[in-house]
Protein backbone atom coordinates (compact mmCIF):
# COMPACT_ATOMS: atom_id res chain seq x y z
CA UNK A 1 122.35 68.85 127.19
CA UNK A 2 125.13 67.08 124.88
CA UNK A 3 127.57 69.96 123.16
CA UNK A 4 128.10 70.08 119.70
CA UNK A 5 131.13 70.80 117.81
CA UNK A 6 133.17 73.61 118.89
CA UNK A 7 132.61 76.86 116.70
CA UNK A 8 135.63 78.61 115.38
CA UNK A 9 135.02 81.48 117.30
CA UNK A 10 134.87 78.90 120.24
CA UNK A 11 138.18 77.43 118.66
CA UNK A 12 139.75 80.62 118.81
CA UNK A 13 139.48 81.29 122.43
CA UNK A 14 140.20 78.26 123.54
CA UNK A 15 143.18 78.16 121.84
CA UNK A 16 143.97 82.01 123.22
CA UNK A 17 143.57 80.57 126.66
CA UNK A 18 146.10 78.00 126.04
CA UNK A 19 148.48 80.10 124.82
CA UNK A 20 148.03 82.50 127.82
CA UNK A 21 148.09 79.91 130.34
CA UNK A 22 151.84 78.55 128.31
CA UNK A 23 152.88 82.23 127.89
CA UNK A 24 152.44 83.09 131.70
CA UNK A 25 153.16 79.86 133.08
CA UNK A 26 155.44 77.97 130.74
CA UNK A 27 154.84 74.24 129.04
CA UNK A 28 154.73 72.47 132.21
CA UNK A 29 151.33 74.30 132.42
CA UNK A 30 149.73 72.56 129.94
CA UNK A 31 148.36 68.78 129.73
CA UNK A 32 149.94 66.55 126.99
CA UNK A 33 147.14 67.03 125.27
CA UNK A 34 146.78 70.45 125.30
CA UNK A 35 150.67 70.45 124.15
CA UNK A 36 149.64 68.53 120.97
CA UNK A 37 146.71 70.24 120.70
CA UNK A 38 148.55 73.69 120.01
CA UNK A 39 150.97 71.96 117.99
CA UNK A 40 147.81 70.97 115.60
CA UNK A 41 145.79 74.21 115.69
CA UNK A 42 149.26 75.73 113.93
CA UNK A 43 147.81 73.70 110.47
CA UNK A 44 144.34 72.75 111.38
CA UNK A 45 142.76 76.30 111.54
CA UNK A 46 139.24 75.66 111.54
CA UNK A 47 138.65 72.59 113.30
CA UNK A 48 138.88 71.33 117.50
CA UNK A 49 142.11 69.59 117.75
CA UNK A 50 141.33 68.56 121.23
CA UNK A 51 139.60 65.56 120.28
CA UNK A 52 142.37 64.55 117.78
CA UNK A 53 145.20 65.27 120.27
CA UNK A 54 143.45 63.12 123.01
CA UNK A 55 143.16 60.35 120.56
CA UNK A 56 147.25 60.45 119.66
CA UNK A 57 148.23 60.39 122.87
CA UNK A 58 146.01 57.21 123.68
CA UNK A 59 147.74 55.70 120.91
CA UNK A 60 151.26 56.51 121.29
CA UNK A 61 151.43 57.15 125.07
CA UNK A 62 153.71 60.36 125.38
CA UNK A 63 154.23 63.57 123.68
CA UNK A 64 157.27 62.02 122.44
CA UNK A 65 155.78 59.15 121.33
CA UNK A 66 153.54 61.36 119.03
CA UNK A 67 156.35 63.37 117.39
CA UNK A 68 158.13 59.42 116.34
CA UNK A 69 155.06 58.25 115.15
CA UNK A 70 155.13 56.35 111.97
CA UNK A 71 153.35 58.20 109.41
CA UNK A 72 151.44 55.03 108.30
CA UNK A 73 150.29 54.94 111.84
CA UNK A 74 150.03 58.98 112.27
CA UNK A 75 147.31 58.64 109.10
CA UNK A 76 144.94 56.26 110.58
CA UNK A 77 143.69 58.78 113.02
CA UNK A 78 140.67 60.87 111.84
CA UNK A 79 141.80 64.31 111.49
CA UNK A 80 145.31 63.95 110.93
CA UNK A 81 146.08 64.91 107.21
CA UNK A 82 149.54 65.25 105.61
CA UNK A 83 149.77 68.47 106.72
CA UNK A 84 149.53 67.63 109.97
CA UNK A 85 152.08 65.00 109.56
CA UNK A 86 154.68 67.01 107.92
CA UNK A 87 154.51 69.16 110.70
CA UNK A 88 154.98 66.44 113.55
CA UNK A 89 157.82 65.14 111.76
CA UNK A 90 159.04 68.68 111.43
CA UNK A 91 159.29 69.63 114.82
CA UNK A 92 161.16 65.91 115.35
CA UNK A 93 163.45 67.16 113.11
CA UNK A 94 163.76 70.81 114.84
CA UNK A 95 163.98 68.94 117.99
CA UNK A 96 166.78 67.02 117.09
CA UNK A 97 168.67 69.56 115.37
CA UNK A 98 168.76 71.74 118.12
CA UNK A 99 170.10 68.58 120.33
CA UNK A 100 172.69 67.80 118.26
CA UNK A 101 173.86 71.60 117.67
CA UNK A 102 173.95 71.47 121.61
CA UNK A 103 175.41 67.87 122.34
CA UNK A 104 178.36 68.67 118.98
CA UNK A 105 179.57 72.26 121.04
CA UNK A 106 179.38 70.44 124.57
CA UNK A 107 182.00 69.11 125.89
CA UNK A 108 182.72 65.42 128.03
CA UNK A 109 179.76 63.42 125.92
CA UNK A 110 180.54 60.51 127.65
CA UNK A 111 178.54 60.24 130.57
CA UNK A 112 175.39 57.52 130.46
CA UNK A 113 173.03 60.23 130.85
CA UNK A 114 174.67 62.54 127.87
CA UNK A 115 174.19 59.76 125.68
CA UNK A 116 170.51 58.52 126.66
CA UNK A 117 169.41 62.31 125.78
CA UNK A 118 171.11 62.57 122.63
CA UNK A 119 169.88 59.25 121.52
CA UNK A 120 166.57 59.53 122.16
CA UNK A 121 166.44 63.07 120.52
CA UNK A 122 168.37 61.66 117.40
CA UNK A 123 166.26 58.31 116.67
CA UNK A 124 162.86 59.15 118.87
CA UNK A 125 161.62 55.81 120.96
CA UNK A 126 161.63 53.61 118.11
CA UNK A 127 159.70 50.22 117.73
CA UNK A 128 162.59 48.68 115.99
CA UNK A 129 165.96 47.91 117.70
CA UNK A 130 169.00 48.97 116.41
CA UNK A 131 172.74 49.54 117.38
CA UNK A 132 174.04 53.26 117.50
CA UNK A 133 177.93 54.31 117.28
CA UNK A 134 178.86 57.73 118.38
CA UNK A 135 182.59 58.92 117.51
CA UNK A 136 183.81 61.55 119.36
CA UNK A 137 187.01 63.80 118.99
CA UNK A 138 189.55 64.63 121.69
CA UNK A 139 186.76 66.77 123.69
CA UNK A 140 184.13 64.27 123.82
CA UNK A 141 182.33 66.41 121.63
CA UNK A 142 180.40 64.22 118.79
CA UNK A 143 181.63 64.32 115.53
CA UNK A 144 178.73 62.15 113.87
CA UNK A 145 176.23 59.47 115.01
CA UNK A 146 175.48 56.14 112.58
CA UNK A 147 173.38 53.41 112.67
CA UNK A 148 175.64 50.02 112.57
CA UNK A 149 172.82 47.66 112.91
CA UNK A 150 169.17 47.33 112.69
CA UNK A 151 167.87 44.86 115.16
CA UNK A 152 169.22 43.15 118.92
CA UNK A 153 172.91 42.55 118.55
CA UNK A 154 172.50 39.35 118.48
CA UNK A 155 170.45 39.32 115.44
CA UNK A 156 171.94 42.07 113.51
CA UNK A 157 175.34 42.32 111.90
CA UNK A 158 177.43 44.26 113.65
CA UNK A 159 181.50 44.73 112.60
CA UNK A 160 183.51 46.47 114.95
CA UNK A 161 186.32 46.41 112.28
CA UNK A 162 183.80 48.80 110.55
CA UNK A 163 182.92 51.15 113.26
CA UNK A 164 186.51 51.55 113.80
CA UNK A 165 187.17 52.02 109.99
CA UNK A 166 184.39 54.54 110.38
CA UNK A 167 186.26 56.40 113.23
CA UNK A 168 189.23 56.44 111.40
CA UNK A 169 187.81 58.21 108.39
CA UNK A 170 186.55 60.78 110.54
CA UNK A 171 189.20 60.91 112.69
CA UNK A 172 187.50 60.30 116.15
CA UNK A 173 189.43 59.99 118.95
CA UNK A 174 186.90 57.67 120.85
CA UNK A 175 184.05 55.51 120.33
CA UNK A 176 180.51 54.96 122.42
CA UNK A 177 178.57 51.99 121.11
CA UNK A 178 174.58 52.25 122.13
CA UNK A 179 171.52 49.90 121.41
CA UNK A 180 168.00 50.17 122.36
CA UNK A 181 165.41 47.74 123.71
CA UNK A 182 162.46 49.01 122.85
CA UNK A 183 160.12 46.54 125.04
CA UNK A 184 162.52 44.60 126.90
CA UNK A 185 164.78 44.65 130.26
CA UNK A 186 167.94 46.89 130.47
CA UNK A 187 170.29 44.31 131.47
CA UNK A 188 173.32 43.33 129.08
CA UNK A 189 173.38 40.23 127.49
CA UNK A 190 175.86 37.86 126.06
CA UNK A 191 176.14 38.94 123.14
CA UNK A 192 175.89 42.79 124.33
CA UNK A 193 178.99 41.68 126.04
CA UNK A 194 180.94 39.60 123.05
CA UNK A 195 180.22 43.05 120.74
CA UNK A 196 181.95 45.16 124.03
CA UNK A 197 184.72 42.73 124.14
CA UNK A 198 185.53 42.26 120.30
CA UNK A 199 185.25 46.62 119.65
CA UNK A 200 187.20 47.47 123.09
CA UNK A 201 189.98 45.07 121.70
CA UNK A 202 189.88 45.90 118.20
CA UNK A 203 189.87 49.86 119.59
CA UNK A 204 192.94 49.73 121.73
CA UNK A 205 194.42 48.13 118.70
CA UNK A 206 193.87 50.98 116.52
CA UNK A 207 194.14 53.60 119.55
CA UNK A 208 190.89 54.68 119.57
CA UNK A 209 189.32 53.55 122.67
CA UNK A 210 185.43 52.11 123.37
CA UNK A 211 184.38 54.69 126.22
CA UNK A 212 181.22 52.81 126.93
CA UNK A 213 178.11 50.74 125.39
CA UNK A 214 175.02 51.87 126.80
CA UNK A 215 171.86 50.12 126.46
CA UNK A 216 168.65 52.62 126.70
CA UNK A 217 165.02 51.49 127.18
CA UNK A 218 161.84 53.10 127.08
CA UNK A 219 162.78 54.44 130.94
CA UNK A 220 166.32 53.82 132.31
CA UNK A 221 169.65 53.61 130.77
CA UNK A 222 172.68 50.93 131.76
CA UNK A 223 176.20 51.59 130.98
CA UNK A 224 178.26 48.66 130.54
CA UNK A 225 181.39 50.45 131.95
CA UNK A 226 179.88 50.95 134.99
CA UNK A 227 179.56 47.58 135.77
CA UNK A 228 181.98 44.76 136.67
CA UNK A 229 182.43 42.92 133.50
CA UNK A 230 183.50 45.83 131.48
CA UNK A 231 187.27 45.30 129.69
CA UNK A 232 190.08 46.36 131.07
């Protein structure tokens, strides 16, 4: 016999259930879909968010993915409101706060791994490409994170006159230069290489030195530094 809707009271201890099972167990517990599904039941008090969470994370893939959803897209599934929205784009926020709060009092921010987890935390798996600069002080802790360029580097305008103007105002000590690709392969290309060249010149110039440029995709990260080509 087909089920109907769950009943609140139903609601209720289902959601108790999940809670216990995350409370004795931890997150790692609980499905993706169960994850978002708690996340929802904190504004959608009446109603089975099961359904809805099952149907975000067909669309966007990951837990992740859900959080960095665009709210144009985030509205076109039944059930999600604007309160629900605000409060996905809350806990990004929350997220990222915390990661930067832990990433500006940690020292050594330099390594290809440091960087993939603090720029996927700061700008989410975006759809868009765009080119990242991270200036760091004497302890490789980061003293603020820009966006220098929507798009591939190759497409975009990038200066590296201006990221290092940018340093200097702040009064960085190094630079990392990152750029995403959202869909495609992680290997470097020309022009990932020209931008290296021209900001690792125009750096020791100025004395502040290009640490790396890493490239992050929606699975692995590649820093230039670590391979041949990089400038010496």
């Amino acid at each position: 016999m087909r089920q109907g809707p769950m009943t609140a009271a139903g609601n209720d201890g289902h959601r108790s259930r999940l809670l216990s099972r995350f409370e004795k167990n931890g997150l790692a517990s609980l499905a993706d879909y169960e994850i978002v599904e708690l996340l929802l039941a904190c504004v959608i008090l009446r109603k089975d968010t099961k359904p809805i969470a099952k149907e975000l994370l067909a669309k966007f893939k990951t837990v992740s993915g859900v959080l960095h959803a665009d709210k144009e897209e985030l509205a076109k599934i039944n059930g999600i409101g604007k309160r629900s929205g605000a409060l996905l784009a809350f806990m990004r926020e929350v997220i990222a706060y915390c990661l930067q709060e832990k990433y500006e009092k940690r020292p050594h921010v330099h390594h290809r791994r440091d960087v993939e987890e603090y720029l996927r935390f700061a700008f989410g798996p975006r759809g868009d490409e765009y080119v990242a600069a991270l200036y760091l002080d004497n302890g490789h802790n980061v003293i603020a994170t820009e966006i220098v360029g929507e798009g591939t580097v190759n497409q975009c305008a990038v200066y590296p006159r201006a990221i290092v103007e940018k340093a200097v105002r702040c009064k960085a000590a190094s630079i990392i230069l990152a750029h995403n690709h959202p869909g495609g392969g992680a290997a470097p290309s020309e022009s990932d290489w020209n931008i290296t060249d021209r900001l690792a010149k125009i750096g020791r110039l100025m004395e502040i030195p290009l640490l790396d440029h890493v490239i992050v995709t929606r699975d692995v990260a590649v820093s230039l530094r670590e391979l041949p080509r990089w400038p010496t």
